[in-house]
C-alpha atoms as a PDB file:
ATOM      1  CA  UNK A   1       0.000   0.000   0.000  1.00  0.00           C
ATOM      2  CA  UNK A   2       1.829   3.560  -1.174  1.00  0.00           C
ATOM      3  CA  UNK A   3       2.069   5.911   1.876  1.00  0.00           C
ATOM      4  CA  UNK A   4       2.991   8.610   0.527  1.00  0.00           C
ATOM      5  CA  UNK A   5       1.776  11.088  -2.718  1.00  0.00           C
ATOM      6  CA  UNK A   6       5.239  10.341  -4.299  1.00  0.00           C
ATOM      7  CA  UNK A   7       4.619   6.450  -4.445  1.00  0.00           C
ATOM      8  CA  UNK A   8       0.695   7.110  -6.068  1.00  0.00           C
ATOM      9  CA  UNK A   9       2.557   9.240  -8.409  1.00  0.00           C
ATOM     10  CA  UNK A  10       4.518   6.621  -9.400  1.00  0.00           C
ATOM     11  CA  UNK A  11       2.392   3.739  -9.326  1.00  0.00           C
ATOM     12  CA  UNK A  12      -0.690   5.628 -11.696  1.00  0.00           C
ATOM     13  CA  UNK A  13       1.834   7.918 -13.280  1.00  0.00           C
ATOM     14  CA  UNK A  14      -1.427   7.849 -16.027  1.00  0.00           C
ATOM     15  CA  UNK A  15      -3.911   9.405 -14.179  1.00  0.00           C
ATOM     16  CA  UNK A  16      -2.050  11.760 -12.923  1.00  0.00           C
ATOM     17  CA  UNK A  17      -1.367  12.545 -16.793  1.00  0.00           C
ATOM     18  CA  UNK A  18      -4.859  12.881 -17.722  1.00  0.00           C
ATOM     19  CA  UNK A  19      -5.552  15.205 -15.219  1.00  0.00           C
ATOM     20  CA  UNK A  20      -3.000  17.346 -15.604  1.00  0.00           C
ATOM     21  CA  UNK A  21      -4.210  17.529 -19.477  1.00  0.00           C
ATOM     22  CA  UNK A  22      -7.649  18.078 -18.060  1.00  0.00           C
ATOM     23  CA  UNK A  23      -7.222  20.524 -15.845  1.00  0.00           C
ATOM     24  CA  UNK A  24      -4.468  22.807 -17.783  1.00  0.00           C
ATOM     25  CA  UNK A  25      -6.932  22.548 -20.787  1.00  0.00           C
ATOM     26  CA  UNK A  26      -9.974  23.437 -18.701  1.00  0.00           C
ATOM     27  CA  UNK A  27      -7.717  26.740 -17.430  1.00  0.00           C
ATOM     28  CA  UNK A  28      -6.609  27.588 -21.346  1.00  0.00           C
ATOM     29  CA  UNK A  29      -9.975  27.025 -22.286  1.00  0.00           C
ATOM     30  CA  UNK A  30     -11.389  29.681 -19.391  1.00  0.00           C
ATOM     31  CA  UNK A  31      -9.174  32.066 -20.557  1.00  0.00           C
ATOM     32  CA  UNK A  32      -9.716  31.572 -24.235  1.00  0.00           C
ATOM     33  CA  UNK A  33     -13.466  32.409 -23.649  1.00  0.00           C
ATOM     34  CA  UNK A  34     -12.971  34.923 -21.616  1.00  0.00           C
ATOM     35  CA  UNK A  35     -10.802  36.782 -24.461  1.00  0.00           C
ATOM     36  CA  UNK A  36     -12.754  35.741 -26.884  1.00  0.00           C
ATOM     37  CA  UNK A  37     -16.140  36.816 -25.715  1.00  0.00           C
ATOM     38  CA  UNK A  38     -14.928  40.028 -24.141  1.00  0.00           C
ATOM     39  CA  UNK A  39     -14.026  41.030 -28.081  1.00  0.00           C
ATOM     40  CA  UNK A  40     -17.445  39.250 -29.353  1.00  0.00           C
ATOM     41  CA  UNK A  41     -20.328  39.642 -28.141  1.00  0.00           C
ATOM     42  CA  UNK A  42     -22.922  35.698 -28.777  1.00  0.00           C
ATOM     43  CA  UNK A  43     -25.823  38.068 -29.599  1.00  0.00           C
ATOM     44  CA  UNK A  44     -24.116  39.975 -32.288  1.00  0.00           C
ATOM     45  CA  UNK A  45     -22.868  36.470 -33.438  1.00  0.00           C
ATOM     46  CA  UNK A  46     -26.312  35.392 -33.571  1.00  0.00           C
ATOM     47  CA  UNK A  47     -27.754  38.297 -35.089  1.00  0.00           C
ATOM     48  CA  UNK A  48     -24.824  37.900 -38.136  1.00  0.00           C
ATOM     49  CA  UNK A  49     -24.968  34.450 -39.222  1.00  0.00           C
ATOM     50  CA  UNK A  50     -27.740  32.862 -40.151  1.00  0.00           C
ATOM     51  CA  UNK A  51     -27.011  29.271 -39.641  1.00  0.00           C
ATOM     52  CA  UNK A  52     -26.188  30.059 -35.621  1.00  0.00           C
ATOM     53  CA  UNK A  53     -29.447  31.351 -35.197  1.00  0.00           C
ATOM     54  CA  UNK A  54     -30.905  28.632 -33.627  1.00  0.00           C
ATOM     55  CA  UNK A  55     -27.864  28.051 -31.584  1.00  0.00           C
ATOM     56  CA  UNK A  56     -27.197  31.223 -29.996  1.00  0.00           C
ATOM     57  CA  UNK A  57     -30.726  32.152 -28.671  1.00  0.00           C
ATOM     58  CA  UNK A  58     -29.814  33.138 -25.107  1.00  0.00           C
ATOM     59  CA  UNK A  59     -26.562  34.373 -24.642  1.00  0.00           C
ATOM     60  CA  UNK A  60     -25.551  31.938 -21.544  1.00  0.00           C
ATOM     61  CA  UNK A  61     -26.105  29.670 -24.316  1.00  0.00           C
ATOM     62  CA  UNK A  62     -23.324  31.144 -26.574  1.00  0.00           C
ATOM     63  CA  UNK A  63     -21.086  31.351 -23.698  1.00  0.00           C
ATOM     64  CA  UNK A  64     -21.301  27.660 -23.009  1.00  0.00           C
ATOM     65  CA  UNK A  65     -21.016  26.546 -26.417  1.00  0.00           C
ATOM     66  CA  UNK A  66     -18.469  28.659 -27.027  1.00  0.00           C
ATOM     67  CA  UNK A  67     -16.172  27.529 -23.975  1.00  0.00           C
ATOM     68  CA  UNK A  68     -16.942  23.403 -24.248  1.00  0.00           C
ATOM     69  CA  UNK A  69     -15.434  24.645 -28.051  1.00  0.00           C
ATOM     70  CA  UNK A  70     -12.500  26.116 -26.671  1.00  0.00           C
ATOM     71  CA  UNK A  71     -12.054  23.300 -24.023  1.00  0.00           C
ATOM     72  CA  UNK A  72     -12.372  20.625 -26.233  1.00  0.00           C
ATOM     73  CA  UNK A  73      -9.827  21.766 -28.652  1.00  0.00           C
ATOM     74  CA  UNK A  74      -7.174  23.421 -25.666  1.00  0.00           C
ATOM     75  CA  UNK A  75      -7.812  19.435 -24.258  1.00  0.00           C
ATOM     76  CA  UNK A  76      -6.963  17.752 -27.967  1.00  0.00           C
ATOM     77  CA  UNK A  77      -3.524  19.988 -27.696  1.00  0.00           C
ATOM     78  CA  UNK A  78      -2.811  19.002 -23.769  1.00  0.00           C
ATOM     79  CA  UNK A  79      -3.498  15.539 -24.518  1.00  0.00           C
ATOM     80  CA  UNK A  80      -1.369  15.025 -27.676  1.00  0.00           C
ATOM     81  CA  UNK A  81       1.641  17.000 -25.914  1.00  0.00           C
ATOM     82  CA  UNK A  82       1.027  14.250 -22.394  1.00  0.00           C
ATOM     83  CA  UNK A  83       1.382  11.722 -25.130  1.00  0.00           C
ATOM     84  CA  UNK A  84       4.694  12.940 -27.040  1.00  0.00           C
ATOM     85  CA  UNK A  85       6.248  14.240 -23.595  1.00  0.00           C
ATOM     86  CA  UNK A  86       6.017  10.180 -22.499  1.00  0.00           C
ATOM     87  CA  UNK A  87       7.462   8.641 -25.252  1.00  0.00           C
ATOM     88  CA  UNK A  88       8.614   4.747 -25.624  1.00  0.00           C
ATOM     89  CA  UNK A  89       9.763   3.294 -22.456  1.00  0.00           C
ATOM     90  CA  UNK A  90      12.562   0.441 -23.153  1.00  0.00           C
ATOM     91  CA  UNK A  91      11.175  -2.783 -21.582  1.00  0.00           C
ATOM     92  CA  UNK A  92      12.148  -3.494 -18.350  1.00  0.00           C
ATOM     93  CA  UNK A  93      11.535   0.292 -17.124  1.00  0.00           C
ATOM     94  CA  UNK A  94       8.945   1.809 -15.090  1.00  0.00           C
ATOM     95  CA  UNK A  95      10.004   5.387 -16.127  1.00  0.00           C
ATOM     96  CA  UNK A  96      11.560   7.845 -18.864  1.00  0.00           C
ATOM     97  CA  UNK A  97      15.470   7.599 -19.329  1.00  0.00           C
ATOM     98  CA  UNK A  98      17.952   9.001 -16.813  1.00  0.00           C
ATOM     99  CA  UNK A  99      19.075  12.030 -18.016  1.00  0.00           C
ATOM    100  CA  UNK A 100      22.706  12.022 -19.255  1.00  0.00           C
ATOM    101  CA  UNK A 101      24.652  14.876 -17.816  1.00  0.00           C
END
């Protein structure tokens, strides 16, 4: 049984991969809507294009769309760079190579 954080760390080093990607993607995400909706407003996007017309009533509604948009591509990125930041392990080791210096 791990007593400490270090040893879960080590012993689910995936989870702890998945939510750092979820969590740092959730934050870029926030930040993305916030910047993006403080520039455009979802009524004025609703009153422009007709094909969002029935997507965009409210504006909460914009605002949500808008930000599980945002999230969903900001957790595509975090996830691909988790996956190329873990590379192959050799066989026979539980972790990334030692560093050489």
């Amino acid at each position: 049984m791990p007593t400490s954080t270090e040893d879960k760390n080590v012993r689910h080093p995936l989870g702890r991969d998945i939510g750092v990607a979820v969590w740092s993607s959730f934050l870029a995400a926030a930040l993305a809507t916030m910047c993006f909706f403080a520039t455009f407003d979802p009524n004025a996007l609703h009153d422009d294009a007709e094909i969002l017309r029935g997507a965009f009533s409210p504006r909460m509604t914009g605002y949500t769309l808008g930000f599980f948009f945002f999230w969903f591509f900001t957790l595509l990125a975090a996830g691909l760079t988790v996956y190329l930041l873990r590379g192959r392990v050799p066989p026979g080791r539980s972790g990334p190579p030692a560093d050489s210096r």
